[in-house]
N, C-alpha and C. Protein backbone atom coordinates (compact mmCIF):
# COMPACT_ATOMS: atom_id res chain seq x y z
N UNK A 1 -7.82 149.67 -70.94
CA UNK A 1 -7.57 150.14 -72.30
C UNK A 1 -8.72 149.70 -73.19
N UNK A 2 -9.21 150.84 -73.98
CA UNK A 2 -10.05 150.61 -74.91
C UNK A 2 -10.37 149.23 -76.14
N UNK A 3 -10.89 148.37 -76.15
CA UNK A 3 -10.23 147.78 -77.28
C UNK A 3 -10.17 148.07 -78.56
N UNK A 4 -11.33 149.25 -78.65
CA UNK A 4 -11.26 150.05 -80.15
C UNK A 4 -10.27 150.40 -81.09
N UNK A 5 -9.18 150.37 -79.95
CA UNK A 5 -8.16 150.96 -80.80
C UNK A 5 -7.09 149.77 -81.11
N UNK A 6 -7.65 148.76 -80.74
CA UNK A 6 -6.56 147.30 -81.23
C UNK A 6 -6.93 146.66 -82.53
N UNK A 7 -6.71 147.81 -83.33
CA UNK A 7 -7.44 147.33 -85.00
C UNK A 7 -7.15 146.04 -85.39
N UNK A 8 -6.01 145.77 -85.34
CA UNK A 8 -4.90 144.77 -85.78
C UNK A 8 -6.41 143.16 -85.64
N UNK A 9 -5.80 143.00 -83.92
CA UNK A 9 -6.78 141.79 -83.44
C UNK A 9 -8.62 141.78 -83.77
N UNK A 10 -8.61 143.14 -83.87
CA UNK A 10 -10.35 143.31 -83.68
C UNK A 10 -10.73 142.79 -85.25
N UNK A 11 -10.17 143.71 -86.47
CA UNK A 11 -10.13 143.09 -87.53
C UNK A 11 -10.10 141.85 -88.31
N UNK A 12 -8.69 141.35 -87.60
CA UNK A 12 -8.61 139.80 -87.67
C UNK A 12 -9.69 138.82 -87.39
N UNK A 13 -9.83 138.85 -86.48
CA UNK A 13 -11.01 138.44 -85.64
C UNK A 13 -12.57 138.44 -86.27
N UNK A 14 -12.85 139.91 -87.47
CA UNK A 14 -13.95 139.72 -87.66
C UNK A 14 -14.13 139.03 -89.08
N UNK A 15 -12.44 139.12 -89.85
CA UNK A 15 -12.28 138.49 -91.09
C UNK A 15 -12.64 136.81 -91.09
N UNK A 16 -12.02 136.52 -89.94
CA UNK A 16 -11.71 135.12 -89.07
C UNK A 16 -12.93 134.67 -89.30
N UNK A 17 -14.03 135.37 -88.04
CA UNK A 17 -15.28 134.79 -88.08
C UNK A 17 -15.98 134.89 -89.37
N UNK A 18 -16.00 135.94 -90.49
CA UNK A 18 -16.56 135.94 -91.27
C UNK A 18 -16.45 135.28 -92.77
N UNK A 19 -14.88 134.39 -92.46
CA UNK A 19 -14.61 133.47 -92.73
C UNK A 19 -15.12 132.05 -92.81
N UNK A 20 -15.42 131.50 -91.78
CA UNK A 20 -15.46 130.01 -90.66
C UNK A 20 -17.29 130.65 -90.59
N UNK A 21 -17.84 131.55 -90.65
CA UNK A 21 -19.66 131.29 -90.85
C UNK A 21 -19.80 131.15 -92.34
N UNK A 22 -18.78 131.32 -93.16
CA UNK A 22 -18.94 130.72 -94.85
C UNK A 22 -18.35 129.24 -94.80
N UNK A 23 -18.22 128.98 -93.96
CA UNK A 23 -17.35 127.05 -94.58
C UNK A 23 -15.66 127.68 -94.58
N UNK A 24 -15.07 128.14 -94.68
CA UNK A 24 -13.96 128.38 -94.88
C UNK A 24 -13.56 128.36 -93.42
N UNK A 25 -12.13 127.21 -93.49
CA UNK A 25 -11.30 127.40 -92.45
C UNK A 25 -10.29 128.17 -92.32
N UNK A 26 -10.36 129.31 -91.41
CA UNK A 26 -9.49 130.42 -91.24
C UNK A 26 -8.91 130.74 -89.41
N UNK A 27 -7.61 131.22 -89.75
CA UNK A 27 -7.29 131.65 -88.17
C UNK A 27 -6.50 132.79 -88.15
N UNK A 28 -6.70 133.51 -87.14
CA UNK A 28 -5.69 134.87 -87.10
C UNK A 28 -4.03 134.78 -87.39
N UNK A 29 -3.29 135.08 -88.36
CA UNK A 29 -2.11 135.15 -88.50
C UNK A 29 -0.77 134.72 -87.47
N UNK A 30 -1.09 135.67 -86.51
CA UNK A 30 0.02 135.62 -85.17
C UNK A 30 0.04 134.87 -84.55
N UNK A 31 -1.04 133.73 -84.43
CA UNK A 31 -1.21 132.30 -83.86
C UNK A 31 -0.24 131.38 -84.77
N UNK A 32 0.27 130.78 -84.27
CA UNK A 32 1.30 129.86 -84.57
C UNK A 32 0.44 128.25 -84.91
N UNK A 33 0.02 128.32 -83.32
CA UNK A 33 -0.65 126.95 -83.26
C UNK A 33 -1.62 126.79 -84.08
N UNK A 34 -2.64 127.70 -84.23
CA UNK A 34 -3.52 127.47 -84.91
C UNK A 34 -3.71 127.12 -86.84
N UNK A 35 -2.60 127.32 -87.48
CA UNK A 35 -1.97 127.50 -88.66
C UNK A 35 -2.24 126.24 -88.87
N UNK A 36 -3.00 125.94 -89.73
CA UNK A 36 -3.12 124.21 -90.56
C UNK A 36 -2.41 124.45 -92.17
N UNK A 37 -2.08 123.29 -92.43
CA UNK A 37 -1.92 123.34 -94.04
C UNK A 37 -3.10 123.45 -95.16
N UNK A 38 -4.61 123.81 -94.90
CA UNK A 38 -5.56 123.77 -95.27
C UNK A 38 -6.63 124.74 -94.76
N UNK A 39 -6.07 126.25 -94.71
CA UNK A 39 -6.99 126.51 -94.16
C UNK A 39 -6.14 128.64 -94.65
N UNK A 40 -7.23 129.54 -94.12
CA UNK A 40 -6.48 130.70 -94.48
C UNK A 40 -5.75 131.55 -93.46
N UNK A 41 -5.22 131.84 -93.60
CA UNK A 41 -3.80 132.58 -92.20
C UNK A 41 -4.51 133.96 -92.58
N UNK A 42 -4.84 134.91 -91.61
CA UNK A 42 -5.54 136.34 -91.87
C UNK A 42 -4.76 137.36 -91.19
N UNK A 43 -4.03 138.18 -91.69
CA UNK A 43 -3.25 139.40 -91.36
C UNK A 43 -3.74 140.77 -91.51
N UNK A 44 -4.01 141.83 -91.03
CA UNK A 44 -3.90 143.04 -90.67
C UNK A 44 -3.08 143.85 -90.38
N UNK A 45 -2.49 145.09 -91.72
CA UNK A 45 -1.52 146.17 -91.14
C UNK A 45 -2.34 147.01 -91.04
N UNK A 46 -1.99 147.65 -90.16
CA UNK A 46 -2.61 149.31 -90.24
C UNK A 46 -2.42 150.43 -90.66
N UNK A 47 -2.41 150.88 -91.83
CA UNK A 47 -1.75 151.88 -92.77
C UNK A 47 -2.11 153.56 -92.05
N UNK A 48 -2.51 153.66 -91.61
CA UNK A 48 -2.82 154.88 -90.77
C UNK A 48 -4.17 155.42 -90.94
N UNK A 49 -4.57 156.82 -90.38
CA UNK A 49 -5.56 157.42 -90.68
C UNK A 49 -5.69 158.41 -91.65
N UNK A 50 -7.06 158.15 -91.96
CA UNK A 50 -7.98 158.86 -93.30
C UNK A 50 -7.84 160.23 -93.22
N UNK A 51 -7.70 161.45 -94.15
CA UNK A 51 -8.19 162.68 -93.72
C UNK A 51 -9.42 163.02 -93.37
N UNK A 52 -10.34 162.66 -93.99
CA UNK A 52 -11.54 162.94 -93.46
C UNK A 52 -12.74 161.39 -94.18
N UNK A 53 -13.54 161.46 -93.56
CA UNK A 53 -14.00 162.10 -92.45
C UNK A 53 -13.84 162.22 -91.23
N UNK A 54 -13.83 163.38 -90.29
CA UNK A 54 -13.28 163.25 -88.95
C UNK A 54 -14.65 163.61 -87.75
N UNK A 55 -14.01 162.96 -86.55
CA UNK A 55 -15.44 162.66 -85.36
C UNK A 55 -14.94 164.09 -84.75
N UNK A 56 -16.19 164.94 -84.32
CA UNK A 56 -15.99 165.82 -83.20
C UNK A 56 -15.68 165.04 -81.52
N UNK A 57 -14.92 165.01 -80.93
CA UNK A 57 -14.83 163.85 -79.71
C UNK A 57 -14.37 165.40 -78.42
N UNK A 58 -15.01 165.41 -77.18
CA UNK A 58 -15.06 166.40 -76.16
C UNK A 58 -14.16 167.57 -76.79
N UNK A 59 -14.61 168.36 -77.44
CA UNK A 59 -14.32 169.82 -78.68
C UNK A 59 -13.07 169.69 -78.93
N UNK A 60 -12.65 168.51 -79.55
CA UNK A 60 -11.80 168.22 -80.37
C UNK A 60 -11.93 167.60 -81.91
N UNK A 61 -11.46 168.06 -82.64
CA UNK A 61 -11.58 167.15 -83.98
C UNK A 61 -10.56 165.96 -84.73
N UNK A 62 -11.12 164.90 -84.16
CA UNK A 62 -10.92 163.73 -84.23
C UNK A 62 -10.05 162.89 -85.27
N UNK A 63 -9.75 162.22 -85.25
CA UNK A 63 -9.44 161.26 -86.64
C UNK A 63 -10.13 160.18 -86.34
N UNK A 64 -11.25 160.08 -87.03
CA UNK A 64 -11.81 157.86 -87.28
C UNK A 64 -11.89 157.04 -87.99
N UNK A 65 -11.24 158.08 -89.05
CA UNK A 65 -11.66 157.18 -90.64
C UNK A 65 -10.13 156.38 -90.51
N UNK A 66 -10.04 155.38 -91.24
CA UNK A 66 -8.22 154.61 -91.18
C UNK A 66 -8.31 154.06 -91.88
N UNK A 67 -7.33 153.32 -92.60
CA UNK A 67 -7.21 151.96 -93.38
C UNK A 67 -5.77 151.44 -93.26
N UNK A 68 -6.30 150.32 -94.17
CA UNK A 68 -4.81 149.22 -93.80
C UNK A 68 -5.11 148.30 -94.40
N UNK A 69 -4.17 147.65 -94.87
CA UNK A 69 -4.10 145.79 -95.63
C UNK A 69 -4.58 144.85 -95.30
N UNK A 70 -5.26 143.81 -96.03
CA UNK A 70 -5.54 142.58 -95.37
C UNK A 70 -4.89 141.78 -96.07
N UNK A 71 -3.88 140.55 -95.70
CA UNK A 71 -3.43 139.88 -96.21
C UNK A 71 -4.01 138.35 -95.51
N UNK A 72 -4.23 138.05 -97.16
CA UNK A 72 -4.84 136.60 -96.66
C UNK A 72 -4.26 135.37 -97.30
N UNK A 73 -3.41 134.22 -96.53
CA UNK A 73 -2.74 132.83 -97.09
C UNK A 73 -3.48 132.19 -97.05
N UNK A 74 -4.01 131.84 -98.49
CA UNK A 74 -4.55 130.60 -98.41
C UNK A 74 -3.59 129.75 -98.81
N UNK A 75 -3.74 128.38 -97.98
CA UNK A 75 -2.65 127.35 -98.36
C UNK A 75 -3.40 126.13 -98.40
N UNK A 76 -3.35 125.39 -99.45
CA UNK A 76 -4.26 124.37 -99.64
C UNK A 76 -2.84 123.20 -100.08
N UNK A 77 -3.51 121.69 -99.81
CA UNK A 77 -2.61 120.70 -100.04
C UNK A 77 -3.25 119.47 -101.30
N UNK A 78 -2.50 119.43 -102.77
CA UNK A 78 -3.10 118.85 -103.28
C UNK A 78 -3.99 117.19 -103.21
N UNK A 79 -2.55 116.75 -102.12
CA UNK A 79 -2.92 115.43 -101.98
C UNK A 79 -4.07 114.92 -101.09
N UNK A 80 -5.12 115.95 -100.30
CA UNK A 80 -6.29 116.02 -100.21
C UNK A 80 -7.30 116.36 -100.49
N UNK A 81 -6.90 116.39 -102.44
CA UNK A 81 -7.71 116.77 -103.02
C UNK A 81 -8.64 118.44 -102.57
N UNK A 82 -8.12 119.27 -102.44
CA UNK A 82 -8.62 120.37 -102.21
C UNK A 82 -8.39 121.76 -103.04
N UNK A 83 -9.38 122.11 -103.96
CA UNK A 83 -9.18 123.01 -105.33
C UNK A 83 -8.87 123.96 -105.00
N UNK A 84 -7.82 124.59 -105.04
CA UNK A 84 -6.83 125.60 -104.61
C UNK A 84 -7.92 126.55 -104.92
N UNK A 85 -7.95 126.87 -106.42
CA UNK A 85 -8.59 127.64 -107.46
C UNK A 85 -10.08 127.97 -107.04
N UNK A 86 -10.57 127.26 -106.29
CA UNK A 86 -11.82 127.14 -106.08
C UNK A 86 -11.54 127.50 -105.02
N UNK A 87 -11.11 127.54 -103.50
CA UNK A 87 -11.41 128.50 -102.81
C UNK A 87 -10.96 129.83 -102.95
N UNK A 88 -9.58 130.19 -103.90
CA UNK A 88 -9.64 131.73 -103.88
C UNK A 88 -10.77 132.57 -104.85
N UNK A 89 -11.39 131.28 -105.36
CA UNK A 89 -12.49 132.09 -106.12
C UNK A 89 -13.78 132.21 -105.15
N UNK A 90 -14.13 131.64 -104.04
CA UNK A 90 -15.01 131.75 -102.72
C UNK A 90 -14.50 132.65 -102.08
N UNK A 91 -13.13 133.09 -101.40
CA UNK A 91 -12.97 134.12 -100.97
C UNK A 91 -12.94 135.68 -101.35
N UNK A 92 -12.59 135.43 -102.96
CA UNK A 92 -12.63 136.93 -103.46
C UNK A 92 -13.99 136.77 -104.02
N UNK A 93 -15.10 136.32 -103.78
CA UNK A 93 -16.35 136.54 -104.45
C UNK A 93 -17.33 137.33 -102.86
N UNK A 94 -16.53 136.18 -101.63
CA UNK A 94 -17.22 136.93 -100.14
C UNK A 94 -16.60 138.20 -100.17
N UNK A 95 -15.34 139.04 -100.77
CA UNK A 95 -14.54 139.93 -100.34
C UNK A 95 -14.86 141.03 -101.58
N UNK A 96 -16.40 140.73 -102.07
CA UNK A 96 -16.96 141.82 -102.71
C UNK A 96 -17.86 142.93 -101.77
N UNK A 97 -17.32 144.14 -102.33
CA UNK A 97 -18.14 144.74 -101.51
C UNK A 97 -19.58 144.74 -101.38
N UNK A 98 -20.59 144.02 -102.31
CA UNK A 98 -21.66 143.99 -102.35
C UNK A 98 -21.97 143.02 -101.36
N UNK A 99 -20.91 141.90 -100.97
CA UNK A 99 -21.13 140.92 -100.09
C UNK A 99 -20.50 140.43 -98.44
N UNK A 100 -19.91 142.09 -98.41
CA UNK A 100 -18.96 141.88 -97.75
C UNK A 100 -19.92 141.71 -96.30
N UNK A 101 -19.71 140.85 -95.47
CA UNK A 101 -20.67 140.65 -94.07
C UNK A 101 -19.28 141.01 -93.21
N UNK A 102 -18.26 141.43 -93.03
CA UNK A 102 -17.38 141.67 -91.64
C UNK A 102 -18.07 142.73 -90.79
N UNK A 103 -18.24 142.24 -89.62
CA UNK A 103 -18.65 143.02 -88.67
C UNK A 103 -17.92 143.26 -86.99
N UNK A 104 -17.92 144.19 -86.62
CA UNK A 104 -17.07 144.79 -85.46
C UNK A 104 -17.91 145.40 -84.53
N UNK A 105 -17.80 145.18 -82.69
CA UNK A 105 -18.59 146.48 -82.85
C UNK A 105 -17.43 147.89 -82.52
N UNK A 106 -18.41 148.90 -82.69
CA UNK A 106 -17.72 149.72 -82.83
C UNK A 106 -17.45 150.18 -84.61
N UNK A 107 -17.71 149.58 -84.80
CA UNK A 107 -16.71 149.48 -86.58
C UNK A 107 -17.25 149.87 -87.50
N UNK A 108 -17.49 150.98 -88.71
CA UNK A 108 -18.56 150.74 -90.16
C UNK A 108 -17.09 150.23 -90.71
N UNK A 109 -17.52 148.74 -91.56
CA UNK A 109 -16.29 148.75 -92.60
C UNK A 109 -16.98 149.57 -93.85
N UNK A 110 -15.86 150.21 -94.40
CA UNK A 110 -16.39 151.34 -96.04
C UNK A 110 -16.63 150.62 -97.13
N UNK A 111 -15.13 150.09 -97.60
CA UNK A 111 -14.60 149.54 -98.61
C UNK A 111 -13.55 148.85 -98.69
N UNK A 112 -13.48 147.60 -99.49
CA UNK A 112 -12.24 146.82 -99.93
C UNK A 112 -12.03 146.80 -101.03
N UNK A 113 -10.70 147.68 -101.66
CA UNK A 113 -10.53 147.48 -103.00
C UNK A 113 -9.30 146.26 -102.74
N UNK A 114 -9.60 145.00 -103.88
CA UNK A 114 -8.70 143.99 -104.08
C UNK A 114 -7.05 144.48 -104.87
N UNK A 115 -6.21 144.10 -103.86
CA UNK A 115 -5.30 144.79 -104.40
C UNK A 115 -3.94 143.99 -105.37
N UNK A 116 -3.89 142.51 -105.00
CA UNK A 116 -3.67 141.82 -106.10
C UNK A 116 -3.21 140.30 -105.10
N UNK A 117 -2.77 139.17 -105.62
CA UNK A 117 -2.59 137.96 -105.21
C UNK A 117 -0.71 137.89 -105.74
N UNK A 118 -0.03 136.80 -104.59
CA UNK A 118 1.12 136.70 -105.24
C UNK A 118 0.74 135.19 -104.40
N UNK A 119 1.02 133.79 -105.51
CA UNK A 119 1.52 132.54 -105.81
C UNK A 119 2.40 131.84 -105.36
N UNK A 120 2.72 130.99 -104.52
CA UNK A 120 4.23 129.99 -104.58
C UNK A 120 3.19 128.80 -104.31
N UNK A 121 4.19 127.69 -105.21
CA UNK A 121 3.57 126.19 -104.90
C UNK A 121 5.23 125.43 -104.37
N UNK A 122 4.60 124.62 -103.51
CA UNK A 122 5.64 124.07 -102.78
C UNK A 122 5.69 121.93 -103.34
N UNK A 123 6.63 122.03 -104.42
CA UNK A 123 6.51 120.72 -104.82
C UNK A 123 6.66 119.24 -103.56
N UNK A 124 8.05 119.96 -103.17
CA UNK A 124 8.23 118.95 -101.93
C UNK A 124 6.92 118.50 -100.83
N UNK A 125 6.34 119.79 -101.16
CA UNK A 125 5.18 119.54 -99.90
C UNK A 125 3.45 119.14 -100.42
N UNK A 126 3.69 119.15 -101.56
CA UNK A 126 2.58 119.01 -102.28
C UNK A 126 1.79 120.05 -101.98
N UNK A 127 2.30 120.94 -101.86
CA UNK A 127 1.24 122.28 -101.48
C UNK A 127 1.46 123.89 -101.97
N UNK A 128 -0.02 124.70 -102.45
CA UNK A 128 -0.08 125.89 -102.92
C UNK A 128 -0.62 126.64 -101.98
N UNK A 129 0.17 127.84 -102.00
CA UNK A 129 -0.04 129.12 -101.47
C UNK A 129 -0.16 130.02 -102.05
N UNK A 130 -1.18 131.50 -102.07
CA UNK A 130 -1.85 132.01 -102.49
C UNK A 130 -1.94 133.00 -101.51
N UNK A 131 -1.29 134.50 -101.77
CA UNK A 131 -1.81 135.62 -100.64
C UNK A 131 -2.04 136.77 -101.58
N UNK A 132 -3.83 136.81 -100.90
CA UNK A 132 -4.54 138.06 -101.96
C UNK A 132 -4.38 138.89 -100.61
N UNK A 133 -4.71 139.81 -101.42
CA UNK A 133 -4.77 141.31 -100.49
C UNK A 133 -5.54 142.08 -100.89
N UNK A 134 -5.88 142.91 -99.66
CA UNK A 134 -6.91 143.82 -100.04
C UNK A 134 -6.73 144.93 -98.95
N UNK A 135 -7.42 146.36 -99.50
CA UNK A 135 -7.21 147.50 -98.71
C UNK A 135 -8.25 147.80 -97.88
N UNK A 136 -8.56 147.63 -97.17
CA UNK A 136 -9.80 148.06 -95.89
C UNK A 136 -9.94 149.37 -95.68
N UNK A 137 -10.93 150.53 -95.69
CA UNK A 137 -11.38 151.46 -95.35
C UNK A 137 -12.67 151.17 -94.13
N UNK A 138 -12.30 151.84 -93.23
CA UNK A 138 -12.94 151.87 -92.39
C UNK A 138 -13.23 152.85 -90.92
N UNK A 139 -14.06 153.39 -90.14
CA UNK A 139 -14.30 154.22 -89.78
C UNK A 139 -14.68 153.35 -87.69
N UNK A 140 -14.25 154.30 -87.17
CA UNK A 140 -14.17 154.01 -85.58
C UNK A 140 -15.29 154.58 -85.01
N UNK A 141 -16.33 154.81 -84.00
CA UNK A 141 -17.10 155.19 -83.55
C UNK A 141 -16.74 155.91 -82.26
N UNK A 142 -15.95 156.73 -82.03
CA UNK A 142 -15.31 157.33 -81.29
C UNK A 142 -16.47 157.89 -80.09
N UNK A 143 -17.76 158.25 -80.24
CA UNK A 143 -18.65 158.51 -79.30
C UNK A 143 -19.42 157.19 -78.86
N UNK A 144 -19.49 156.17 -79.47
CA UNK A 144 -20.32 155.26 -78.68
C UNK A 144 -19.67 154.07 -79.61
N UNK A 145 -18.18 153.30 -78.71
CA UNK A 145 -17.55 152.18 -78.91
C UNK A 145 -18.11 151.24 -79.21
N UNK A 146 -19.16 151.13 -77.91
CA UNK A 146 -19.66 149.62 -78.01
C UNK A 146 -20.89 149.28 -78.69
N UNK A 147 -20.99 149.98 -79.43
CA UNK A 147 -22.61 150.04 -80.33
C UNK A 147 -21.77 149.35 -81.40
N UNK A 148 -22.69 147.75 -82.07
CA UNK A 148 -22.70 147.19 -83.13
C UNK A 148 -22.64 148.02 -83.92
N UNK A 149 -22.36 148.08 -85.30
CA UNK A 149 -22.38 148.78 -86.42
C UNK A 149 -21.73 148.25 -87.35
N UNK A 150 -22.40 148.54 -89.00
CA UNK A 150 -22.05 147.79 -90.28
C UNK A 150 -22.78 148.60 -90.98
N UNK A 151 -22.02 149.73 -92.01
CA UNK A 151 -23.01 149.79 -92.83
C UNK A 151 -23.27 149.16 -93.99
N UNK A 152 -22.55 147.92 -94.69
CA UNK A 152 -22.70 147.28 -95.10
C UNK A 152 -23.30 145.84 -95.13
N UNK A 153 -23.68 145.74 -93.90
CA UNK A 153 -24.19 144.27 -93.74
C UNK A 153 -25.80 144.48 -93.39
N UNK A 154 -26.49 143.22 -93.78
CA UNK A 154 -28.24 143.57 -93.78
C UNK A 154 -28.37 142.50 -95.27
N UNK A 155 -29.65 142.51 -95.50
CA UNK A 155 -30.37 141.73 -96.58
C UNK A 155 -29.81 142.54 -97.82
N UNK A 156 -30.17 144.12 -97.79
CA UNK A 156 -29.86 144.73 -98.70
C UNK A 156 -27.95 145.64 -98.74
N UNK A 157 -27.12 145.14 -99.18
CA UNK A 157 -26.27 145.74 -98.42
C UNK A 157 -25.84 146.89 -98.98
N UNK A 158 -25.24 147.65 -98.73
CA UNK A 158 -25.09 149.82 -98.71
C UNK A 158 -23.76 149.59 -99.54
N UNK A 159 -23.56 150.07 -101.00
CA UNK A 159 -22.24 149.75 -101.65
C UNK A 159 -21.41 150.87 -101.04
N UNK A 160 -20.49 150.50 -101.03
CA UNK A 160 -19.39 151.76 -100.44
C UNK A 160 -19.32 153.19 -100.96
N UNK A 161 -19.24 153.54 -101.78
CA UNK A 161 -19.63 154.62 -102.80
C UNK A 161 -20.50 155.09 -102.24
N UNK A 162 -22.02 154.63 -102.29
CA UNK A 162 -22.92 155.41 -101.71
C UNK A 162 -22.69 155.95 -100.18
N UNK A 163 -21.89 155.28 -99.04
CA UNK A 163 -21.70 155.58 -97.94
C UNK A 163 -20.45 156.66 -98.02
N UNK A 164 -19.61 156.80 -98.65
CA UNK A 164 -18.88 157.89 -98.64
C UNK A 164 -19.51 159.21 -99.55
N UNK A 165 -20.50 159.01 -100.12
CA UNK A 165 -21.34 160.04 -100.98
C UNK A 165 -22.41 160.81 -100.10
N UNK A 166 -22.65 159.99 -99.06
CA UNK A 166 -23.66 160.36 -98.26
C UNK A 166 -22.79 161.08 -96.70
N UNK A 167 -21.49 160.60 -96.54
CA UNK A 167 -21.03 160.97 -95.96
C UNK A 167 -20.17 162.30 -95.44
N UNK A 168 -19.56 162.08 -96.94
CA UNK A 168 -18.39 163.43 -97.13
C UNK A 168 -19.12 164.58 -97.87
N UNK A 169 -19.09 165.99 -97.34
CA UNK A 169 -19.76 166.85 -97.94
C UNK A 169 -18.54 167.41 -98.85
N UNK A 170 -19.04 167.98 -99.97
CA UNK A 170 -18.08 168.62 -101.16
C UNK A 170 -16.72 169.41 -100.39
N UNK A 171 -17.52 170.55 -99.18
CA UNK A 171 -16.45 171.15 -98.99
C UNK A 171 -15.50 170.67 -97.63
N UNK A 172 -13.99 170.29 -97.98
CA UNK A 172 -13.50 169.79 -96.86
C UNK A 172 -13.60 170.52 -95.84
N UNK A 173 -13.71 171.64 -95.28
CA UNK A 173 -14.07 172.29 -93.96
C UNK A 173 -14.66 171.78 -93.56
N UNK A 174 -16.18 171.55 -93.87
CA UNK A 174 -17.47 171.08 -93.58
C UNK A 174 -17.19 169.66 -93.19
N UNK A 175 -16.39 168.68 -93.10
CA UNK A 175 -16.27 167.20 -93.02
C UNK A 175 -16.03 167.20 -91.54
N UNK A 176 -17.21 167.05 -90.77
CA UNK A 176 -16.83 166.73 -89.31
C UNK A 176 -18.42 165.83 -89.30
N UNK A 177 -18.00 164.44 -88.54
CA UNK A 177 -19.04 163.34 -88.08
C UNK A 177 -19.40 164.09 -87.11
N UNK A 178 -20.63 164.53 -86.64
CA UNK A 178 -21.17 164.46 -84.73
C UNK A 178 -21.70 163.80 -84.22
């Protein structure tokens, strides 16, 4: 089985790493064990696929474009001194699209629009939680899986806008990747 199509883990995985190469301690959601009181829990739904743009794949017309949620816990504990405030302001500053470095292969990520944060502080435990979210657009490489790809990542990085401007032609007929 392909792994292309295991968005869920592949995603996680690249939030994860692109996490933990900024200083930030992060682990994939569905891990149990791995879950610290100091660190960010990273979730992936998969909201389905995009209308267009779509891949021509053996004379069929495709679906590759998709999106889906990212939900991210940060849970920080006061009594080790650790500024709550200050890392969700490091994570939503990496989770700009001008800065966004997640990479897959197989993968262009498009865009993340921030879609809002919900709060609980836990007195008994001396500890705050914090889950922002955000919407992922992103596109599959349906002819060549295993080829790296980002069009956002590099020195100079490609704002999302411009990659769907360059991408999608005016008339929807015309919207096929080859």
């Amino acid at each position: 089985m392909s792994t292309l199509f295991q968005f869920e883990k592949t995603i996680e995985n690249a939030i994860v790493n692109f996490l933990v190469a900024n200083g930030i301690n992060a682990h994939p959601g569905r891990n149990v064990e791995t879950i610290s009181r100091n660190s960010i829990e990273v979730i992936f739904e998969y909201g389905g696929a995009m209308e267009e743009p779509r891949q021509t794949l053996n004379g069929k017309i495709e679906y590759n474009a998709h999106e889906g949620t990212i939900s991210l816990l940060v849970s920080t504990t006061r009594e080790e001194k650790n500024d709550h405030n200050e890392t969700l302001g490091k994570v939503r500053q990496l989770f700009l699209n001008s800065r966004n470095g997640l990479s897959a292969t197989g993968y262009n990520f498009l865009d993340l629009l921030p879609l809002g944060s919900i709060t609980t502080e836990q007195e008994e435990g001396n500890q705050d939680a914090t889950v922002l979210q955000y919407t992922l657009k992103f596109i599959i490489d349906l002819k060549k899986p295993n080829k790296p790809s980002n069009l956002i990542l590099g020195t100079k990085p490609v704002g999302p806008s411009a990659i769907l401007i360059n991408t999608v032609p005016a008339a929807p007929s015309a919207i096929l990747l080859s």
